[in-house]
PDB file of N, CA and C in Angstrom:
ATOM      1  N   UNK A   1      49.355 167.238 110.167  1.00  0.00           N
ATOM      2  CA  UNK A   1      48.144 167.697 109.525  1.00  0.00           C
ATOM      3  C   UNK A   1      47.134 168.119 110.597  1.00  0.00           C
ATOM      4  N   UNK A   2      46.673 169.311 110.206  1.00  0.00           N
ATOM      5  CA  UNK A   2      45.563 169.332 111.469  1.00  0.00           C
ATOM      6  C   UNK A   2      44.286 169.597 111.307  1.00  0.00           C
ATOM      7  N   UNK A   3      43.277 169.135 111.904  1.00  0.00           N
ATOM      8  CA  UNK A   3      42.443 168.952 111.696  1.00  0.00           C
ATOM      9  C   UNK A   3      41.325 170.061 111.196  1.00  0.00           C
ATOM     10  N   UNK A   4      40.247 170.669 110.725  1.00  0.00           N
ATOM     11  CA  UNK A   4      39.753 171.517 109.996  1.00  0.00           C
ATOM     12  C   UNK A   4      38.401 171.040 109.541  1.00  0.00           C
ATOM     13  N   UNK A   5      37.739 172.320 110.293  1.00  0.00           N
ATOM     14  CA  UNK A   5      35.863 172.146 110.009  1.00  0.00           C
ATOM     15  C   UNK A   5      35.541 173.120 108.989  1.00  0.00           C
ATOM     16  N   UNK A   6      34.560 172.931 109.154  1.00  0.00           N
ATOM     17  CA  UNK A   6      33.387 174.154 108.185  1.00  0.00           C
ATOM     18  C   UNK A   6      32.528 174.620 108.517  1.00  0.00           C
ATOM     19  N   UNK A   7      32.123 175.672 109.532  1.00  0.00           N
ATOM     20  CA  UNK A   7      30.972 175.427 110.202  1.00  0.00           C
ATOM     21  C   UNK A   7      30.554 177.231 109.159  1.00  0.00           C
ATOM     22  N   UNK A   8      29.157 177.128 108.803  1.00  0.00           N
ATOM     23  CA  UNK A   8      28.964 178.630 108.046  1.00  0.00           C
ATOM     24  C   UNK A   8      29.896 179.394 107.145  1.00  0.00           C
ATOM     25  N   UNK A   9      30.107 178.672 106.171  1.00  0.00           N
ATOM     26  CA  UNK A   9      30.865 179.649 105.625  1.00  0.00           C
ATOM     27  C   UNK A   9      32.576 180.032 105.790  1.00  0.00           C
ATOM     28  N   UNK A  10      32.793 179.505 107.460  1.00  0.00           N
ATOM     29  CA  UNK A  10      34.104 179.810 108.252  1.00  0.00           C
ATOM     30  C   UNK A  10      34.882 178.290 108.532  1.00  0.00           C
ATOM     31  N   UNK A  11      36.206 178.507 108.526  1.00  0.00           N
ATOM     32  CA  UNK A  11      37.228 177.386 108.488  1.00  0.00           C
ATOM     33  C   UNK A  11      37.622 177.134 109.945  1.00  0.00           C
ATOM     34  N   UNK A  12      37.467 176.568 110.761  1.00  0.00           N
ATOM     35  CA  UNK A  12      37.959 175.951 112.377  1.00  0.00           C
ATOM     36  C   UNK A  12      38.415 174.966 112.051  1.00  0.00           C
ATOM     37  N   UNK A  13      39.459 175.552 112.693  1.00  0.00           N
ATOM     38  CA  UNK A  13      41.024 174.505 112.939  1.00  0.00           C
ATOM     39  C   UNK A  13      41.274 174.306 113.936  1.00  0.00           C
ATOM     40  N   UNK A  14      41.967 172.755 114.421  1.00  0.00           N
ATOM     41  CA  UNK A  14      42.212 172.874 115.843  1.00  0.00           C
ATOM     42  C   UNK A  14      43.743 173.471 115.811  1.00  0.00           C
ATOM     43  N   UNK A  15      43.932 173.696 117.214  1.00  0.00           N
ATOM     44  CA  UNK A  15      44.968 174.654 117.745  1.00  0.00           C
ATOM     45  C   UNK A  15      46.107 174.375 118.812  1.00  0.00           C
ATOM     46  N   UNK A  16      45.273 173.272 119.505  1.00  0.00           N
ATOM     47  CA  UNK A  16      45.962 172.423 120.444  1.00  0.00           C
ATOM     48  C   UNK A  16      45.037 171.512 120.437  1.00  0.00           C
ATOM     49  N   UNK A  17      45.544 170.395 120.626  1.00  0.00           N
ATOM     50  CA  UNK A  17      45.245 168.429 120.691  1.00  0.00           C
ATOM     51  C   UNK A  17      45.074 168.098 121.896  1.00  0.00           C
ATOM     52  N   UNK A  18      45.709 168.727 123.177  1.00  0.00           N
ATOM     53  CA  UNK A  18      46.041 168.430 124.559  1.00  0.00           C
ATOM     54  C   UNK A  18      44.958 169.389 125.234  1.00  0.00           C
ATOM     55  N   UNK A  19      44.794 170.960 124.411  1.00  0.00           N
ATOM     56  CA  UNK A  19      43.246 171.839 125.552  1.00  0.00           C
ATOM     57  C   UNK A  19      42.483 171.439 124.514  1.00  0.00           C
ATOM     58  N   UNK A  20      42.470 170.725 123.301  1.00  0.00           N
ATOM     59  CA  UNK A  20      40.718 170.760 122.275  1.00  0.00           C
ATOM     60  C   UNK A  20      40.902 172.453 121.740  1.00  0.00           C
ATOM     61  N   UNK A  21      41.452 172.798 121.868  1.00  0.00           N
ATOM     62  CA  UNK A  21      41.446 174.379 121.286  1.00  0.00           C
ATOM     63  C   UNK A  21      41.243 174.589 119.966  1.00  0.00           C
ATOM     64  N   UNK A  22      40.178 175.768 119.638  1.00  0.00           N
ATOM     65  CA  UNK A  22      39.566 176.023 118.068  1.00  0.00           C
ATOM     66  C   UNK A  22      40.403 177.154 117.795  1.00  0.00           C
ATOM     67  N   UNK A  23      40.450 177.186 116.616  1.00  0.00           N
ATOM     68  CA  UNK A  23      40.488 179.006 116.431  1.00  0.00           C
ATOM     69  C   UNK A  23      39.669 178.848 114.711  1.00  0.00           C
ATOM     70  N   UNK A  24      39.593 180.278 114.809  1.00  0.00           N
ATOM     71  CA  UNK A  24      38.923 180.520 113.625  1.00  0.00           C
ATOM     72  C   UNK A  24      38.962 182.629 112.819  1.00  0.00           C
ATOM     73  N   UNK A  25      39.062 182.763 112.016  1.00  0.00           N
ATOM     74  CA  UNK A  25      39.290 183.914 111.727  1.00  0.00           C
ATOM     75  C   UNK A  25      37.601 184.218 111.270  1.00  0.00           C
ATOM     76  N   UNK A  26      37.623 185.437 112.193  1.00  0.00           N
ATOM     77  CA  UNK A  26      36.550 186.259 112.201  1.00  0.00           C
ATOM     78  C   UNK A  26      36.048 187.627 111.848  1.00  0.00           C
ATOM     79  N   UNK A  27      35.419 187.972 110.838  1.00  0.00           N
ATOM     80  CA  UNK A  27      35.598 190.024 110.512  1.00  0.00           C
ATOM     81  C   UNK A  27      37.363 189.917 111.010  1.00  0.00           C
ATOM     82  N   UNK A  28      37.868 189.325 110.456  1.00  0.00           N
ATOM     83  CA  UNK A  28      39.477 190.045 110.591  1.00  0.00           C
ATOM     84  C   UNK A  28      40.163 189.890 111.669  1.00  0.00           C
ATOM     85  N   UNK A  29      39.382 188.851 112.708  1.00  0.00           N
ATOM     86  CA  UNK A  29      40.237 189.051 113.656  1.00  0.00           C
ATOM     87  C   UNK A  29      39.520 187.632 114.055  1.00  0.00           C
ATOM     88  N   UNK A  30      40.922 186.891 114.747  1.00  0.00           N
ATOM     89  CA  UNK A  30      40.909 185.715 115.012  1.00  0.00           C
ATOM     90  C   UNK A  30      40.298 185.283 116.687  1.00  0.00           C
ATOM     91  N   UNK A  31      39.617 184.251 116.605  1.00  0.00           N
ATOM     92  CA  UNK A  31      38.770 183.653 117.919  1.00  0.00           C
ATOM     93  C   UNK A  31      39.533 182.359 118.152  1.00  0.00           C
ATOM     94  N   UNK A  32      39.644 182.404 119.317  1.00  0.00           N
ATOM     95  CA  UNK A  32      40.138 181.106 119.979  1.00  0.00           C
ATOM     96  C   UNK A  32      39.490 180.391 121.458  1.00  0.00           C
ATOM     97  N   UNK A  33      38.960 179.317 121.020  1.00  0.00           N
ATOM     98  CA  UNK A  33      38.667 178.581 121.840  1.00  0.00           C
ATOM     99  C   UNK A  33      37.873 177.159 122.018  1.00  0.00           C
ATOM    100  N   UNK A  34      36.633 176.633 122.746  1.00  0.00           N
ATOM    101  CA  UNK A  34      36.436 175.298 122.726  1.00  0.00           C
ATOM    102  C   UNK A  34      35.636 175.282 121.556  1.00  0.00           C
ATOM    103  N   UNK A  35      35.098 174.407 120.734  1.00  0.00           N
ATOM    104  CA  UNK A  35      34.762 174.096 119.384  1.00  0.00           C
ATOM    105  C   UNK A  35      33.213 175.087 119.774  1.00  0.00           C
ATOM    106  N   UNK A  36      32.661 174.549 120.501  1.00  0.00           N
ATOM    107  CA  UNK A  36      31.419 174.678 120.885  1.00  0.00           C
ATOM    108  C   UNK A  36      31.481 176.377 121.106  1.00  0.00           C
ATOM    109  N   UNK A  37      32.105 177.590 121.600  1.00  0.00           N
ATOM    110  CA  UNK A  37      32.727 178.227 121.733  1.00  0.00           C
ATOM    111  C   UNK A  37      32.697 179.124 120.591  1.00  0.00           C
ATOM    112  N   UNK A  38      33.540 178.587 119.832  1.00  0.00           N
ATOM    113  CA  UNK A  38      34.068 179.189 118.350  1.00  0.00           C
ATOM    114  C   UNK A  38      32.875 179.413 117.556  1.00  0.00           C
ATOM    115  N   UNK A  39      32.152 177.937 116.998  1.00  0.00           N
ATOM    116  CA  UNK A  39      31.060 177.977 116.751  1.00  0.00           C
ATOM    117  C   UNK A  39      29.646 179.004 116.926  1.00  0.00           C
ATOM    118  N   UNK A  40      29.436 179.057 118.459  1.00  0.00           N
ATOM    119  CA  UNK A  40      28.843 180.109 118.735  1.00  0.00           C
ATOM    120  C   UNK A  40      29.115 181.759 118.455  1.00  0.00           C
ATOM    121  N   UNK A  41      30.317 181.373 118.088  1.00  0.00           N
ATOM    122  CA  UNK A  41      31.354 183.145 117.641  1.00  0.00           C
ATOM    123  C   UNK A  41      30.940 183.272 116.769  1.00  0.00           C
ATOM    124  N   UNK A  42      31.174 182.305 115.575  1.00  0.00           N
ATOM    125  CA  UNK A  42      30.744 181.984 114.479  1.00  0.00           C
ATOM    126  C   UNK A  42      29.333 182.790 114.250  1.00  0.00           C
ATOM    127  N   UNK A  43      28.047 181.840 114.382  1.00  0.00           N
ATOM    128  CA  UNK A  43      27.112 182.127 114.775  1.00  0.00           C
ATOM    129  C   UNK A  43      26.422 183.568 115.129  1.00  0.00           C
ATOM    130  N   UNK A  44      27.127 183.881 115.849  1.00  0.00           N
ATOM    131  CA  UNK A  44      26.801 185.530 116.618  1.00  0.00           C
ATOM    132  C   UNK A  44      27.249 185.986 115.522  1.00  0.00           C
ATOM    133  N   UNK A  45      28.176 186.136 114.781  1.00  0.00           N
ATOM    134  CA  UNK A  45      28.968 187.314 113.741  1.00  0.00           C
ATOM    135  C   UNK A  45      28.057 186.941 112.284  1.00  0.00           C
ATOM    136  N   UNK A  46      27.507 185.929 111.945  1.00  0.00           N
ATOM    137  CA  UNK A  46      26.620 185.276 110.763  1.00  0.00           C
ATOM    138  C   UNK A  46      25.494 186.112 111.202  1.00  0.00           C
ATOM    139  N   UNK A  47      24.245 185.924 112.597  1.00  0.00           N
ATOM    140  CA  UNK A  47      23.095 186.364 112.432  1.00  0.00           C
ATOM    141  C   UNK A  47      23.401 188.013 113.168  1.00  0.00           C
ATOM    142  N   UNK A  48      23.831 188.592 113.754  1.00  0.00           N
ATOM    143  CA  UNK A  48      24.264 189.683 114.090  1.00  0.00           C
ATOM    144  C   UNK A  48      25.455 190.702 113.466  1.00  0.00           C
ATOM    145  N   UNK A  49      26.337 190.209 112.679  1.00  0.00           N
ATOM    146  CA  UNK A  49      27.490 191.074 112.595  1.00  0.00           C
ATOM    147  C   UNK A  49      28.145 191.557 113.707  1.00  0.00           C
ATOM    148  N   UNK A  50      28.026 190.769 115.167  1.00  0.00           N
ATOM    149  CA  UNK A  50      28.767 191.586 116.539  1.00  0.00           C
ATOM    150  C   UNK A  50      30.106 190.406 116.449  1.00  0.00           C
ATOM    151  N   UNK A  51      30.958 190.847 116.572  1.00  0.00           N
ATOM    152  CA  UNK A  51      31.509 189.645 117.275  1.00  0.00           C
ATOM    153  C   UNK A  51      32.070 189.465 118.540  1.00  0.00           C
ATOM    154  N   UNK A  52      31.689 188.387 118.934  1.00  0.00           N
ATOM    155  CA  UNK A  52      31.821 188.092 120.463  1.00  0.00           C
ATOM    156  C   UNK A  52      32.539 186.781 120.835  1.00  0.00           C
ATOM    157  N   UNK A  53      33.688 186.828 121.665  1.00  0.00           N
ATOM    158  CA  UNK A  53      34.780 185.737 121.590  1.00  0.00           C
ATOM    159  C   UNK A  53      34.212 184.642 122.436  1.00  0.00           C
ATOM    160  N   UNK A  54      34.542 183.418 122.449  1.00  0.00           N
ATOM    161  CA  UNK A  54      33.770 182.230 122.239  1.00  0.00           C
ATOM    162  C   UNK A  54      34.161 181.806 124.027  1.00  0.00           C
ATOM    163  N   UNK A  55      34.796 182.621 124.837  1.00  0.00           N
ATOM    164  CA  UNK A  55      34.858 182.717 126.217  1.00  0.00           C
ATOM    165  C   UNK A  55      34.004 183.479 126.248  1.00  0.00           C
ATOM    166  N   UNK A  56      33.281 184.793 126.336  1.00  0.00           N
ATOM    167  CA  UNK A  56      32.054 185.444 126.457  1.00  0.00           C
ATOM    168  C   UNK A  56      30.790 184.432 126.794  1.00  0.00           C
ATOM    169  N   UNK A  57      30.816 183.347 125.654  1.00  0.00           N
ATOM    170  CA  UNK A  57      29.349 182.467 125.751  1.00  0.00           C
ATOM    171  C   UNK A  57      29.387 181.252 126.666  1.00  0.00           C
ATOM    172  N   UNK A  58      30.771 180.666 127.164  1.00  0.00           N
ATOM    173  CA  UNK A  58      30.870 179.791 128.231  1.00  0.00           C
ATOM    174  C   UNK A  58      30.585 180.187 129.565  1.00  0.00           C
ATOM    175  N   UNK A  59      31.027 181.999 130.018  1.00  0.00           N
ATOM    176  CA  UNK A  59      30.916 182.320 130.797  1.00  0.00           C
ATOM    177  C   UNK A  59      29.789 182.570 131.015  1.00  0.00           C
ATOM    178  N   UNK A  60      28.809 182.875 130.052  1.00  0.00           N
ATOM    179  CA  UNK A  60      27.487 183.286 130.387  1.00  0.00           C
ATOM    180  C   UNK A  60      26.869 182.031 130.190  1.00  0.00           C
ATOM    181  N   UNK A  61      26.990 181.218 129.922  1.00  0.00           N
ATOM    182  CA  UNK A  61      26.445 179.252 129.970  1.00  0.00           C
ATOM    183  C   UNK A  61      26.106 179.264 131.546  1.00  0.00           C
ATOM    184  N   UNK A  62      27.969 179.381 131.912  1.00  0.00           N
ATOM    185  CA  UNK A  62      27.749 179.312 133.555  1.00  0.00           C
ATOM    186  C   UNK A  62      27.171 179.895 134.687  1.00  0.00           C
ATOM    187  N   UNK A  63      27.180 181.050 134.256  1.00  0.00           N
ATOM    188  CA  UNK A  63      26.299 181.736 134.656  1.00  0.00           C
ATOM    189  C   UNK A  63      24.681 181.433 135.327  1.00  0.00           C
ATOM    190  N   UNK A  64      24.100 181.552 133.693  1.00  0.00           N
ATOM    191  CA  UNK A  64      22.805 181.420 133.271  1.00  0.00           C
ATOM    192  C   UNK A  64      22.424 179.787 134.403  1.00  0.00           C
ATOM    193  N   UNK A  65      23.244 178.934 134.335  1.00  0.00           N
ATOM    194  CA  UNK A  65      22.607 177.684 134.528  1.00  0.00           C
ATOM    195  C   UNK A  65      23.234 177.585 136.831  1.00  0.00           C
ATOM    196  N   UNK A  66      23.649 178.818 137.143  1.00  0.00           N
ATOM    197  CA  UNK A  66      23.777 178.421 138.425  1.00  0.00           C
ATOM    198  C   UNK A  66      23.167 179.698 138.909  1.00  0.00           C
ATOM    199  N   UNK A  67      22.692 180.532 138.391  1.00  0.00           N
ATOM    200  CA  UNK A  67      21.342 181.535 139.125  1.00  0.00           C
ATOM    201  C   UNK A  67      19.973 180.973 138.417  1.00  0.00           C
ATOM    202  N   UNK A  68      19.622 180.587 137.938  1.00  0.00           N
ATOM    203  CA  UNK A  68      18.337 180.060 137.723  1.00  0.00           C
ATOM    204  C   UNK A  68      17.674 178.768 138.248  1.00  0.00           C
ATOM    205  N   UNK A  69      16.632 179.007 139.133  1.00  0.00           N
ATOM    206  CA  UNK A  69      15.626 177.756 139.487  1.00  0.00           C
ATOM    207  C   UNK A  69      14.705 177.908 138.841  1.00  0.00           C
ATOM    208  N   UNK A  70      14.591 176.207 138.446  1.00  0.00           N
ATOM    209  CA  UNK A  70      13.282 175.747 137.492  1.00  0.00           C
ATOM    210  C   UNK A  70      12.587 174.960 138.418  1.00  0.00           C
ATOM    211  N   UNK A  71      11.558 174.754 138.107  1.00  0.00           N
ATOM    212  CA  UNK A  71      10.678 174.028 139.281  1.00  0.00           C
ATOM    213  C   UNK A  71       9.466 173.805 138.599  1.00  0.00           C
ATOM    214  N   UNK A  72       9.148 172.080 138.227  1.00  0.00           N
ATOM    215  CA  UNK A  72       8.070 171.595 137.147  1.00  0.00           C
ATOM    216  C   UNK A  72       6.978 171.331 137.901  1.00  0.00           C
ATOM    217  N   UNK A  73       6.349 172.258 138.011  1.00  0.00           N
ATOM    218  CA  UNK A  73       4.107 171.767 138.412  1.00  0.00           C
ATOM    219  C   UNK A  73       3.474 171.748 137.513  1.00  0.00           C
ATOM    220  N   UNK A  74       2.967 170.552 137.502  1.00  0.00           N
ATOM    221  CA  UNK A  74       1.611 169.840 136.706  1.00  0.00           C
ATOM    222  C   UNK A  74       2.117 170.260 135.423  1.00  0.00           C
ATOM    223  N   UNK A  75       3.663 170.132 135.027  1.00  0.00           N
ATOM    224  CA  UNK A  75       3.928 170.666 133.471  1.00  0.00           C
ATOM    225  C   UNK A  75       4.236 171.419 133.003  1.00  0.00           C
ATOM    226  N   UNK A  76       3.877 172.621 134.390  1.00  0.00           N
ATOM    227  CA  UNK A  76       4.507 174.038 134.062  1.00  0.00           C
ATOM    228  C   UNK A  76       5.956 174.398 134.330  1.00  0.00           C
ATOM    229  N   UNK A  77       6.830 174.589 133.572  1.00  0.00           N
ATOM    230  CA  UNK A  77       8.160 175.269 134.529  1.00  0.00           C
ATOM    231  C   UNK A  77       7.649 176.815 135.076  1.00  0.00           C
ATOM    232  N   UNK A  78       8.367 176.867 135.831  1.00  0.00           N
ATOM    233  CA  UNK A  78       8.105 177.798 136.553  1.00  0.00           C
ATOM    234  C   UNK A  78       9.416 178.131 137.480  1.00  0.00           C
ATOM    235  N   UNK A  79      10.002 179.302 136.884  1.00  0.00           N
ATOM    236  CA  UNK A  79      11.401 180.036 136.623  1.00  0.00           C
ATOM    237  C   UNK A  79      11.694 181.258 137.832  1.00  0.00           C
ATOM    238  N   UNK A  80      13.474 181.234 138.876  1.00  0.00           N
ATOM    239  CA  UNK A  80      13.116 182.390 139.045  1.00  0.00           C
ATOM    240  C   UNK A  80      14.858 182.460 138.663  1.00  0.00           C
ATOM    241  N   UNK A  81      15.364 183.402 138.586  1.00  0.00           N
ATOM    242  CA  UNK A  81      16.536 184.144 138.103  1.00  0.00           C
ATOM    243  C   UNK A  81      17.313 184.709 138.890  1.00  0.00           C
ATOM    244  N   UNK A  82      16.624 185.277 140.067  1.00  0.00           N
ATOM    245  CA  UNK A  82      17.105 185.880 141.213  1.00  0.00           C
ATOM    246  C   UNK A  82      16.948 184.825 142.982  1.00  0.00           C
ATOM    247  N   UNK A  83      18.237 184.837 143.235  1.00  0.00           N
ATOM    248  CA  UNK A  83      18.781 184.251 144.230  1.00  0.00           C
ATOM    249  C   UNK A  83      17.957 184.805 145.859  1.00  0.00           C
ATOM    250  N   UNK A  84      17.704 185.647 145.583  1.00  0.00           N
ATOM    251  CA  UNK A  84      17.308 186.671 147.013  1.00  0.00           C
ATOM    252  C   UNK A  84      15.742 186.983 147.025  1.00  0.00           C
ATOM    253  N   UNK A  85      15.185 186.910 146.283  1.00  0.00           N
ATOM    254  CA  UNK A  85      14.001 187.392 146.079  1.00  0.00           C
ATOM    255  C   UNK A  85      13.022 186.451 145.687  1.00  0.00           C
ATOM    256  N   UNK A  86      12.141 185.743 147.043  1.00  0.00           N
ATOM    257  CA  UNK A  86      11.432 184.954 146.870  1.00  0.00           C
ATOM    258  C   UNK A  86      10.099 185.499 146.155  1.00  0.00           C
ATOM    259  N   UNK A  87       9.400 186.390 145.330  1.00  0.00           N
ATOM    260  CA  UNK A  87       8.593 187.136 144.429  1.00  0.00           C
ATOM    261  C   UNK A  87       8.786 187.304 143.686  1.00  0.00           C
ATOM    262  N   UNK A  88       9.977 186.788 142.891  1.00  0.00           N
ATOM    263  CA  UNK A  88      10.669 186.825 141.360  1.00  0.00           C
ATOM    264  C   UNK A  88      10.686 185.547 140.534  1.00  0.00           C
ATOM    265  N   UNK A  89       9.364 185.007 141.120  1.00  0.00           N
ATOM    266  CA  UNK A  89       9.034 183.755 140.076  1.00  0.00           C
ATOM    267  C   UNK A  89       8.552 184.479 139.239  1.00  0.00           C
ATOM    268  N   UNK A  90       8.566 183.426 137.971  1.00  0.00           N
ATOM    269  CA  UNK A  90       7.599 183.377 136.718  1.00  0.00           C
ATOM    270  C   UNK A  90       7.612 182.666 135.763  1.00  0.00           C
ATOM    271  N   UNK A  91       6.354 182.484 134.979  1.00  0.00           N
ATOM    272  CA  UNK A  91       5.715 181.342 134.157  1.00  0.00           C
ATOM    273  C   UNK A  91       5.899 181.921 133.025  1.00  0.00           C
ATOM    274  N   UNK A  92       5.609 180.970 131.904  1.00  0.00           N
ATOM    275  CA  UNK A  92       4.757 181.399 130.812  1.00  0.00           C
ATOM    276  C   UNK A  92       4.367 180.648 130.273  1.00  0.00           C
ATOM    277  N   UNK A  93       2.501 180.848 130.102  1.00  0.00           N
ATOM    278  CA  UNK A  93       1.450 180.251 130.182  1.00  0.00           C
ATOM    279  C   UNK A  93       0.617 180.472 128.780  1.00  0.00           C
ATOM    280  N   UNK A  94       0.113 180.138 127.784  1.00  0.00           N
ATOM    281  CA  UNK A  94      -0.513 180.299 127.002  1.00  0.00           C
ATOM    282  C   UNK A  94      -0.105 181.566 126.413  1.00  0.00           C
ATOM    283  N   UNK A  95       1.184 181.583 126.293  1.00  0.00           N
ATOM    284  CA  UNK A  95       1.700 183.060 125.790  1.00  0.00           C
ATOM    285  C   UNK A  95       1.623 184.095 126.752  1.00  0.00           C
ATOM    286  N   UNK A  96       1.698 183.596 127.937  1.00  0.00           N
ATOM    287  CA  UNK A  96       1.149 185.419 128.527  1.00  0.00           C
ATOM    288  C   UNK A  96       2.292 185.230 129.881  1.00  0.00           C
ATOM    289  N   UNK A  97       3.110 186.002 129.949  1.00  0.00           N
ATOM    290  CA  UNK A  97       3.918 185.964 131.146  1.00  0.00           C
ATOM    291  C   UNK A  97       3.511 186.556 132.308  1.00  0.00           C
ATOM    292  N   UNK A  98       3.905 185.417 133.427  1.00  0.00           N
ATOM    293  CA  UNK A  98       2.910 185.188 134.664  1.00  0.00           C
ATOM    294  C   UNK A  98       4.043 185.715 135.658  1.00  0.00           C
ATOM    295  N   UNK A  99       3.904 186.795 136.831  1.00  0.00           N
ATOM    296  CA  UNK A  99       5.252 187.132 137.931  1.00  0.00           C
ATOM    297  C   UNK A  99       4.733 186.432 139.069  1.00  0.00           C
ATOM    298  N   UNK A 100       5.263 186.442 140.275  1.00  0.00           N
ATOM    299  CA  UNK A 100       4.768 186.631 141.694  1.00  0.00           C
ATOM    300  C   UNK A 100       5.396 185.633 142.434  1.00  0.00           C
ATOM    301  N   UNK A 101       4.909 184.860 143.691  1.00  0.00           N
ATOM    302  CA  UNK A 101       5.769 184.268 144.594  1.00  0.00           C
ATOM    303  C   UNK A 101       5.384 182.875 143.836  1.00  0.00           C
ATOM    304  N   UNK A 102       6.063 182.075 144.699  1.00  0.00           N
ATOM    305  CA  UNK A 102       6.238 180.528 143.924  1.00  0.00           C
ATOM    306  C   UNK A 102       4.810 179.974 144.489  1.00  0.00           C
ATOM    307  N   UNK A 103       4.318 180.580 146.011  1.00  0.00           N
ATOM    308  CA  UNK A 103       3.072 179.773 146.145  1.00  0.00           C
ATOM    309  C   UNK A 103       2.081 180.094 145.241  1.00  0.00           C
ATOM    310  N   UNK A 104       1.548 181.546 144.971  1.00  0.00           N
ATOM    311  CA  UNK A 104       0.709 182.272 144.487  1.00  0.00           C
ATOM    312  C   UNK A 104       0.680 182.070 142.854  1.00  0.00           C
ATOM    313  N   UNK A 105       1.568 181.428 142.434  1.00  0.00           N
ATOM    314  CA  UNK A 105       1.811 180.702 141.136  1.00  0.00           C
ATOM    315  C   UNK A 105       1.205 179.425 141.160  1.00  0.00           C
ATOM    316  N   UNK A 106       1.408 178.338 142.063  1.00  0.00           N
ATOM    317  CA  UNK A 106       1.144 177.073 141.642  1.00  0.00           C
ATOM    318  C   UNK A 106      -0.406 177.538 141.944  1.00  0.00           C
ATOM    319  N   UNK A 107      -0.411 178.172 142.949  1.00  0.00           N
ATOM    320  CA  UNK A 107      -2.050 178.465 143.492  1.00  0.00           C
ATOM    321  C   UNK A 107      -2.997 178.744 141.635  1.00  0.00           C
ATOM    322  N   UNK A 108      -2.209 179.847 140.892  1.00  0.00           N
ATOM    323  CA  UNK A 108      -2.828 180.356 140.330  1.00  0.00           C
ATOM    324  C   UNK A 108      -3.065 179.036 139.182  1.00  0.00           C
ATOM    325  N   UNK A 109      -1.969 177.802 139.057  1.00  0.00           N
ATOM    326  CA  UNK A 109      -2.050 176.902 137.740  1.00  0.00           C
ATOM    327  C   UNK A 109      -2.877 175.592 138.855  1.00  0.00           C
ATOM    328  N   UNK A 110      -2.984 175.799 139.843  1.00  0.00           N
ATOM    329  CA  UNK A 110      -4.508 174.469 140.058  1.00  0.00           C
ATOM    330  C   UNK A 110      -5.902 175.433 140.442  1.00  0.00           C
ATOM    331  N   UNK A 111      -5.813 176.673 139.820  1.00  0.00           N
ATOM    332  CA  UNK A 111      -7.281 177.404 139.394  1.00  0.00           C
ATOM    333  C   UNK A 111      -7.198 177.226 138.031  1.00  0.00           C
ATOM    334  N   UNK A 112      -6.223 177.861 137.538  1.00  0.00           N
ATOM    335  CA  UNK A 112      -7.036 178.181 136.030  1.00  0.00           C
ATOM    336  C   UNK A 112      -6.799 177.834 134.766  1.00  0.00           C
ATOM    337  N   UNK A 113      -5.549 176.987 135.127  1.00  0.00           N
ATOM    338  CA  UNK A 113      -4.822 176.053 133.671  1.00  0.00           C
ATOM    339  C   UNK A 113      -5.174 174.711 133.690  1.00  0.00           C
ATOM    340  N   UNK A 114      -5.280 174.260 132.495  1.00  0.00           N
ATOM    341  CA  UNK A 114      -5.730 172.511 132.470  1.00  0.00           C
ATOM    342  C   UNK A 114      -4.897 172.357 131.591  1.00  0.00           C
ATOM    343  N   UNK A 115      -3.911 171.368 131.970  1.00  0.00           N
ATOM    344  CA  UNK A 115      -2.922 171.114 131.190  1.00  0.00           C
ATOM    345  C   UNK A 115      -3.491 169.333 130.860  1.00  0.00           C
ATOM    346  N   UNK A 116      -2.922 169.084 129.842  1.00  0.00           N
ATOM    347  CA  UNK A 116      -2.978 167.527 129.015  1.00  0.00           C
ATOM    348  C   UNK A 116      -2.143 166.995 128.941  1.00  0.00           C
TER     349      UNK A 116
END
């Protein structure tokens, strides 16, 4: 017997017991992979109609989380994305997105932000 979710509307089944493997039938064409994965396939094809295979969103997980520095002052994160380019910080501050170097940032949040 094997095991079987419900996530939106869509049926995920596992596929293998030994990799955790999902699959799931999608617009007609079947997705395979980690639950978390599938799900997100899921997901993308529910609020978009694209579908995008559930390796697409792990790879860009990994991605996303080993080019980005976060760096918390007085509360603020304060983000840069790019590896090479020490002027590619940025905030966002009371709704308003803030660029520039990492000093000229903290400089700018012990002038003019009061955080609580």
């Amino acid at each position: 017997m094997r095991k079987r979710l419900y996530h939106r509307g869509y049926n995920v089944e596992l596929c293998d017991e030994q990799t955790e493997e999902y699959s799931a039938r999608i617009g007609g064409k079947r997705v395979i992979g980690s639950l978390l994965g599938v799900k997100q396939s899921i997901d993308w094809w529910c609020d978009t109609n694209i579908l995008r295979m559930p390796d697409e969103f792990e790879k860009q997980d990994f991605e996303d989380a080993k080019q980005k520095k976060i760096e918390e002052y007085k509360g603020i994160q304060i983000m840069n994305d790019s590896e090479d380019d020490d002027k590619a910080w940025y905030m966002i501050v009371k709704g308003n997105l803030l660029k520039g170097s990492l000093p000229a940032l903290k400089k700018f949040v012990d002038k003019k932000v009061v955080t609580k």
